[in-house]
Protein backbone atom coordinates (compact mmCIF):
# COMPACT_ATOMS: atom_id res chain seq x y z
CA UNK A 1 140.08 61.08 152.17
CA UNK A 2 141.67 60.73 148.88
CA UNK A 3 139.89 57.69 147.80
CA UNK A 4 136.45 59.63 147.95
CA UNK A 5 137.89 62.91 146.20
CA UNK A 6 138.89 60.34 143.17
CA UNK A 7 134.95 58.67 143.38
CA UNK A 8 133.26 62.41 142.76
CA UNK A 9 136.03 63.44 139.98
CA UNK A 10 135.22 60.04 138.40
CA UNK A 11 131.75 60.82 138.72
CA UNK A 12 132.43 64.38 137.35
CA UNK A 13 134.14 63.38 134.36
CA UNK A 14 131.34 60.79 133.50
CA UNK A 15 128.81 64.13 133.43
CA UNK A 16 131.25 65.92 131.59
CA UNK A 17 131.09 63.10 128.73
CA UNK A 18 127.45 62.76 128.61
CA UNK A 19 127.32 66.95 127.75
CA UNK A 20 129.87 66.73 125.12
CA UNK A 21 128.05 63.81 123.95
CA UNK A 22 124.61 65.94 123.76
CA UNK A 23 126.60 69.17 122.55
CA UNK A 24 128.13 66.61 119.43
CA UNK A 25 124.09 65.22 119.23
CA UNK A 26 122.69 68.31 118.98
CA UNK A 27 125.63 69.71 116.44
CA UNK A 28 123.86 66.80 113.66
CA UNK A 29 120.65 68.36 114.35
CA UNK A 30 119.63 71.07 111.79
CA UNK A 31 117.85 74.44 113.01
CA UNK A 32 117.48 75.67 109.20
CA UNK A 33 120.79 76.71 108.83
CA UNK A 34 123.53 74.86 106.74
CA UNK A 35 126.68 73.30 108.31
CA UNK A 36 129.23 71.39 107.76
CA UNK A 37 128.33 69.27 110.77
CA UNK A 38 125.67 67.92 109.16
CA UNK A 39 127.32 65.62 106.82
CA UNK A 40 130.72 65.22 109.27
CA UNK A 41 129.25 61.16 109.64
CA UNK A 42 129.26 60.37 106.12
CA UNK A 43 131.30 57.60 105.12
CA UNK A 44 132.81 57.54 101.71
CA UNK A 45 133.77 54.21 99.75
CA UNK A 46 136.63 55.57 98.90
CA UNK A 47 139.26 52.77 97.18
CA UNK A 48 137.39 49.99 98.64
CA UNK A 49 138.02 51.18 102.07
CA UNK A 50 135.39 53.89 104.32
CA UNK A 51 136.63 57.15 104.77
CA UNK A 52 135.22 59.96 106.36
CA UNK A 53 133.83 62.53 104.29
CA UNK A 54 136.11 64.76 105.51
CA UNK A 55 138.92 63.38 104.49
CA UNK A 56 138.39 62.86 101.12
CA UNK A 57 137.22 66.46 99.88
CA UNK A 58 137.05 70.10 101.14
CA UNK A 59 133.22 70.56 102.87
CA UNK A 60 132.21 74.24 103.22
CA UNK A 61 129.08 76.45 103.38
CA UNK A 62 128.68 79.33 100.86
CA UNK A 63 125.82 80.73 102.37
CA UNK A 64 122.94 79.98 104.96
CA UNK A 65 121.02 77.02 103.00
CA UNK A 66 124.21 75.46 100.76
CA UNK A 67 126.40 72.81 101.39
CA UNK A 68 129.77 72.86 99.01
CA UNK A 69 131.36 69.42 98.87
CA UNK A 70 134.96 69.59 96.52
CA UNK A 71 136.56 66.54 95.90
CA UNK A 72 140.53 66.55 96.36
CA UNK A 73 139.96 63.76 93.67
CA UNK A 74 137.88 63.91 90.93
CA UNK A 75 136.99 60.19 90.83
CA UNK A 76 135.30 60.41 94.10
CA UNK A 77 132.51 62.75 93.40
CA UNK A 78 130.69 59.41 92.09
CA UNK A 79 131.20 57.43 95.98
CA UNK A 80 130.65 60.54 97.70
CA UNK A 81 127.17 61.33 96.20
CA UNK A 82 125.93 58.01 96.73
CA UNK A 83 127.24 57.93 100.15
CA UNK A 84 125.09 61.30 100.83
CA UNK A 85 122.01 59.63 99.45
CA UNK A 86 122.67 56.36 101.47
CA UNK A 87 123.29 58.36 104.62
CA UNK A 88 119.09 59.17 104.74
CA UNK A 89 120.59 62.67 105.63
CA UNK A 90 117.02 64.23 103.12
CA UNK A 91 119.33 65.86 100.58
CA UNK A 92 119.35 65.74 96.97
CA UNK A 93 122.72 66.42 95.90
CA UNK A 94 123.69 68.17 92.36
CA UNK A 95 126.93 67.70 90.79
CA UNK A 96 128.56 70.09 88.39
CA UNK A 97 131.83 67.35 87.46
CA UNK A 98 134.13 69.32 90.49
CA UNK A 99 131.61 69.83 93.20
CA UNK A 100 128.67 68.47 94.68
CA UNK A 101 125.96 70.92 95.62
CA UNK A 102 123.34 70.16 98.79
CA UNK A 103 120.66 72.67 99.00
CA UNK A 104 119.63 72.44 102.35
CA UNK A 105 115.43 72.88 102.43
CA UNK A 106 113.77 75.15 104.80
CA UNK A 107 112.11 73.39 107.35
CA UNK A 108 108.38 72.79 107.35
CA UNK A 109 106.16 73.71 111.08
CA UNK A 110 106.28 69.51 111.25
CA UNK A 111 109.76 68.55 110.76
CA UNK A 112 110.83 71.61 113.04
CA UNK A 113 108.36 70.02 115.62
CA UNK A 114 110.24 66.71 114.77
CA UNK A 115 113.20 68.29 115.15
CA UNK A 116 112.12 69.17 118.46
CA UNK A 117 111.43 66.34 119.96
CA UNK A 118 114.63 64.60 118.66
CA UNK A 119 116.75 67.08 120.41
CA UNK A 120 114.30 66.49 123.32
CA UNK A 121 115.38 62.91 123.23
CA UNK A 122 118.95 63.69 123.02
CA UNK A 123 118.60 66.02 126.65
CA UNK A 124 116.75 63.54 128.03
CA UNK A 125 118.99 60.28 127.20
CA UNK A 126 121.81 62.61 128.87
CA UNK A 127 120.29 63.41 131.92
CA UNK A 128 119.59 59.47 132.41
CA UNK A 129 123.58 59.32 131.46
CA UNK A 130 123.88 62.09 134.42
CA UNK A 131 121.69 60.34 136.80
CA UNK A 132 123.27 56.71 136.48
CA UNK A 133 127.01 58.36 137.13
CA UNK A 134 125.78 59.85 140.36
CA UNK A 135 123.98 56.50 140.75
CA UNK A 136 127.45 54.50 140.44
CA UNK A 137 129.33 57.01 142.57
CA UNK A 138 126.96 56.87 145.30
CA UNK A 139 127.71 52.78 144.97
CA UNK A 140 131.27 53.20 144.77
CA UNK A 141 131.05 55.69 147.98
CA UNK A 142 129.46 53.27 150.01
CA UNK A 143 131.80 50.57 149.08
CA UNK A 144 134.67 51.92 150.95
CA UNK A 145 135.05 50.53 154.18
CA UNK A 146 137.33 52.16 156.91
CA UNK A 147 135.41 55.85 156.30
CA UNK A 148 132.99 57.71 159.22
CA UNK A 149 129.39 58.23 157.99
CA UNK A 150 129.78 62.10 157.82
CA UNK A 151 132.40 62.09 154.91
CA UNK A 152 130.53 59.68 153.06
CA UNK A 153 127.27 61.87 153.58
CA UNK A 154 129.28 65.48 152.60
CA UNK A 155 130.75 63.51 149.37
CA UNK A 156 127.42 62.14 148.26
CA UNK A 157 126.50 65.74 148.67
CA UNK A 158 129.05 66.74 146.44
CA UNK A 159 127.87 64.23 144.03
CA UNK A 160 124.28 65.30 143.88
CA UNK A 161 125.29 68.85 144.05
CA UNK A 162 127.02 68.05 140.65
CA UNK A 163 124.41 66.19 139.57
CA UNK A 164 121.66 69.14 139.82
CA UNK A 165 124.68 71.33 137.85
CA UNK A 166 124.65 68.71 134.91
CA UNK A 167 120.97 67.96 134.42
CA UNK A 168 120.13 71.54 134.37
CA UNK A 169 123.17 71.84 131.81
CA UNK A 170 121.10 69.49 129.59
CA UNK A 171 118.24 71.22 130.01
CA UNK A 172 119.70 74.52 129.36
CA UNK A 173 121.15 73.24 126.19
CA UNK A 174 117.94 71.74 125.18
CA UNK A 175 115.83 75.20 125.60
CA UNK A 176 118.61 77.07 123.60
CA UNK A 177 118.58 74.30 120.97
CA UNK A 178 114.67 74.56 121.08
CA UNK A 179 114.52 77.80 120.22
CA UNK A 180 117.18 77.39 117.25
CA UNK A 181 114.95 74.83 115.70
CA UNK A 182 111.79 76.66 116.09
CA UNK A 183 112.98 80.04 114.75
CA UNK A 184 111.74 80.97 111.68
């Protein structure tokens, strides 16, 4: 039935969301390596208004533990280094009058293990994402009236087969972002 093939893609695109949602998560997290995701959320008062960082200068990464923020306008390198220290983000930045500088510290044992757990979080608040989508299209399922027991059985099946694929997605993205963190 049609109406039950619509439940389970419903239910598929609501796991697909909550891994792009921990890949995007785990993008902010820092395994010792600079990137330009890691400032991509800072908002710039820019003109009175809030602009993404990334629309106000060019952000770029020189080499493994440097951060290159250039300005398309000069008059923002003032906004744009207090929005880096307002963002809590645990960078100093330098600026030379065309460019601000973030020197991105190597991590410590304790703030990797920190590190650690926060991406732990992340995998685990997407698995409960995972688990209440099969939860609601299991509902749903059972909602429809007019349907035999057997196809409502083989598409909850479908459902938790999915659901097995998704949560072992997070956790495979967890170990590999793990072992990221914790490399030296």
């Amino acid at each position: 039935m049609e109406e039950l093939e619509v439940i389970v893609s419903m239910t598929k695109q609501e796991m697909d969301a909550a891994i792009k949602h921990l890949e995007h998560a785990f993008q902010k997290i820092r395994a010792g390596r600079a990137s330009t995701a890691m400032v991509q959320d800072v908002i710039v008062e820019y003109y009175g208004a809030p602009t993404p960082l990334s629309q106000v200068a060019n952000v770029m990464v020189p080499d493994a533990m440097t951060i290159s923020i250039q300005p398309w306008d000069k008059s923002a390198i003032g906004p744009i280094e207090k929005a880096i220290i307002n963002s809590n983000l645990g960078f100093a930045p330098t600026n030379n009058g065309e460019n601000i500088i973030l020197n991105v510290p190597p991590l410590t044992e304790e703030r990797r293990r920190e590190l650690a757990k926060q991406a732990k979080a992340e995998a685990e608040a997407s698995k409960v994402t995972v688990r209440n989508a099969r939860q609601e299209g299991m509902k749903d399922l059972r909602k429809i009236d007019g349907v035999s027991e057997d196809l409502i059985k083989d598409h909850e099946s479908k459902i938790q087969v999915l659901t097995d694929h998704y949560v072992k997605t997070c956790d495979d993205h967890f170990k590999t972002k793990e072992a990221e963190i914790m490399k030296v």
